[in-house]
N, C-alpha and C. Protein backbone atom coordinates (compact mmCIF):
# COMPACT_ATOMS: atom_id res chain seq x y z
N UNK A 1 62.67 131.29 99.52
CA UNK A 1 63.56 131.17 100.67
C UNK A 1 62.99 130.24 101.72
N UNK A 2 61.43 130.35 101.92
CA UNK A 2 61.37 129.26 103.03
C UNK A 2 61.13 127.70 102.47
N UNK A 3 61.08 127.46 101.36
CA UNK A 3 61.41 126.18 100.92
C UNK A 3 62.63 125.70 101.58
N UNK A 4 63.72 126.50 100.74
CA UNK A 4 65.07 126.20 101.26
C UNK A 4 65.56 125.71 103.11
N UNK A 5 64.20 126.67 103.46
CA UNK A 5 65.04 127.06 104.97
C UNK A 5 63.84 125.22 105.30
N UNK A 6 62.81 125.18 105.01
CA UNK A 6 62.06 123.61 105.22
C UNK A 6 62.65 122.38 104.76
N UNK A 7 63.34 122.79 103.49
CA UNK A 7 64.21 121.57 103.10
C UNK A 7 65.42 121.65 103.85
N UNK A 8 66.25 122.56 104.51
CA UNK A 8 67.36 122.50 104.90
C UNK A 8 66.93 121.96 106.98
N UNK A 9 65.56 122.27 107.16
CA UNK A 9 64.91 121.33 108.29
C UNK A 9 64.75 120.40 108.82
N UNK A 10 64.37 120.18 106.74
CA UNK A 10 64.13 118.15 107.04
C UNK A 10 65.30 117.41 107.07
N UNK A 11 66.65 117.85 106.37
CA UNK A 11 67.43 117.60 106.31
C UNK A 11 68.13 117.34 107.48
N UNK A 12 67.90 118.08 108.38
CA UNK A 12 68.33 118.11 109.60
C UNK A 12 67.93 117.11 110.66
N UNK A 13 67.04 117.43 110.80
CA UNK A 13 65.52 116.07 111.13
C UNK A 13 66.38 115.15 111.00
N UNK A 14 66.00 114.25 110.19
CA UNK A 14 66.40 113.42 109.40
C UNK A 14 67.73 112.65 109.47
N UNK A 15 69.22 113.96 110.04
CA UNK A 15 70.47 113.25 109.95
C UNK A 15 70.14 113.14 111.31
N UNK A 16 69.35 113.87 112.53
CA UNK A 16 69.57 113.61 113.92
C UNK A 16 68.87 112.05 114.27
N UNK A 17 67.56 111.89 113.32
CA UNK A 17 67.13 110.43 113.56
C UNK A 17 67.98 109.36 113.30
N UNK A 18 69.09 109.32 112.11
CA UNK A 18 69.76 108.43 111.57
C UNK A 18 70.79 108.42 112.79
N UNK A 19 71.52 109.36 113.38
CA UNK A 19 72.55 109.45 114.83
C UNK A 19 71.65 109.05 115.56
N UNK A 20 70.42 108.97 116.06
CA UNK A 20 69.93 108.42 117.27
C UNK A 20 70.03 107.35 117.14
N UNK A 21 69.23 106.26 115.86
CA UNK A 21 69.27 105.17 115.49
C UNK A 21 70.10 104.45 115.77
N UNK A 22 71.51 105.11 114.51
CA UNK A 22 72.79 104.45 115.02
C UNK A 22 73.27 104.07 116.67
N UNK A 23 73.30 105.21 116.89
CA UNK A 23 73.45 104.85 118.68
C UNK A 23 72.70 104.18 119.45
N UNK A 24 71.70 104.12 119.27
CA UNK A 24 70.76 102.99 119.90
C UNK A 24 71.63 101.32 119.20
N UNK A 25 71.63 101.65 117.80
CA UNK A 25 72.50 100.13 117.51
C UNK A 25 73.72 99.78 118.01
N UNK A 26 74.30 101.24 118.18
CA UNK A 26 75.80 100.86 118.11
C UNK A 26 75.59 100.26 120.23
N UNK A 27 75.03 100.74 121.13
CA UNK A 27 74.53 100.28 122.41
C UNK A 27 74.38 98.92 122.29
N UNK A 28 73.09 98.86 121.54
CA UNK A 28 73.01 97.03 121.78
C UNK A 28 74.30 96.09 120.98
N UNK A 29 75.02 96.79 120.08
CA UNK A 29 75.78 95.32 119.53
C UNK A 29 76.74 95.88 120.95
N UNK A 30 76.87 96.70 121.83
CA UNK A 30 78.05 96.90 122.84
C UNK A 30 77.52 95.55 123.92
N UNK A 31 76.45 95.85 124.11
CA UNK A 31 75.82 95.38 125.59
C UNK A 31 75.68 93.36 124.69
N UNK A 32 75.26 93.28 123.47
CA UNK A 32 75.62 91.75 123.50
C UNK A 32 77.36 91.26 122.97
N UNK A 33 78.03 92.33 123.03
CA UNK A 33 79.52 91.90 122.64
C UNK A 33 80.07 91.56 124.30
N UNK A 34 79.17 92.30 124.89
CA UNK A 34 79.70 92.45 126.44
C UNK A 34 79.29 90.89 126.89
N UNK A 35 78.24 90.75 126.83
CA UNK A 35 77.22 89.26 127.07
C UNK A 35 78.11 88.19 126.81
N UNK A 36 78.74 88.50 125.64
CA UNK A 36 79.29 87.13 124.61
C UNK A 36 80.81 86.79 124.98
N UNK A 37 80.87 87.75 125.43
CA UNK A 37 82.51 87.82 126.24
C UNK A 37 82.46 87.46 127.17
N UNK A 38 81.37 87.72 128.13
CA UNK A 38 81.24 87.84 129.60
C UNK A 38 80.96 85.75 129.55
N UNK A 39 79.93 85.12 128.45
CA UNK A 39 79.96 83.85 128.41
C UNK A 39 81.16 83.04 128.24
N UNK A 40 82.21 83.47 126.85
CA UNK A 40 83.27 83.30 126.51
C UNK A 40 84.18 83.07 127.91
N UNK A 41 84.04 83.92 128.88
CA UNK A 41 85.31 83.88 129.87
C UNK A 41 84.80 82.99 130.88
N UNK A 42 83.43 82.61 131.01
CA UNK A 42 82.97 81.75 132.21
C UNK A 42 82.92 80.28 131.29
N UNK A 43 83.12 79.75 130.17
CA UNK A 43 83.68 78.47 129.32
C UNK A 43 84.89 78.30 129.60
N UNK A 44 86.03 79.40 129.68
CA UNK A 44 87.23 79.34 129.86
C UNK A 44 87.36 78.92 131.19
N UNK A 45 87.01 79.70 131.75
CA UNK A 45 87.05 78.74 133.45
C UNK A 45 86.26 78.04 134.02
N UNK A 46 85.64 77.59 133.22
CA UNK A 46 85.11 75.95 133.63
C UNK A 46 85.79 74.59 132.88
N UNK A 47 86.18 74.98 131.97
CA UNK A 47 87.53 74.21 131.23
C UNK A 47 88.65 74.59 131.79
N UNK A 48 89.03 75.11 132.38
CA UNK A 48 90.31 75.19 133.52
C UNK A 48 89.88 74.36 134.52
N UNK A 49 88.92 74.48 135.11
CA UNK A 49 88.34 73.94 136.60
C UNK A 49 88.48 72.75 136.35
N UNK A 50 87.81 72.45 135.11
CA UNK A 50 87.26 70.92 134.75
C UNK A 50 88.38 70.30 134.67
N UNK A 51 89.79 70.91 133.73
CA UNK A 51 91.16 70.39 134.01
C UNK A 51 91.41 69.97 134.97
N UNK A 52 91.32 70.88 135.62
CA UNK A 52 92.63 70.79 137.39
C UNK A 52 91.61 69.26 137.85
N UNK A 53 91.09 69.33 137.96
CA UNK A 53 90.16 68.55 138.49
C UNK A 53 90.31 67.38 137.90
N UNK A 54 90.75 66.80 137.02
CA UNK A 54 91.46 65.74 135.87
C UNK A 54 92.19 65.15 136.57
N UNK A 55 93.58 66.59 136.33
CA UNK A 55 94.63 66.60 136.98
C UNK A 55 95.24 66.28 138.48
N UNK A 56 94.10 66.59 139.32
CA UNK A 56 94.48 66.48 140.59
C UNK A 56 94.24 65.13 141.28
């Protein structure tokens, strides 16, 4: 029985490291999707700017 109850431990262990992990990954691809967007929208309006500025 305490095999079971040590293997059913590690098991445990084990899925909480793989959820920490993940979440630590799933954080950083958030925080550089955020980055890459946040660059994406300041290209967009400097190619607007740069337009008007053509234009005017």
């Amino acid at each position: 029985m305490q095999i079971v109850r040590l293997f059913k431990e590690s098991i445990l262990f084990q899925s909480r490291q793989a959820a920490l992990a993940l979440q630590t990954e799933f954080a950083q691809w958030d925080r550089l999707s955020d980055e890459a967007l946040v660059e994406f929208e300041k290209r967009l309006l400097r190619r607007e700017a740069d337009g008007d500025a053509h234009t005017s």
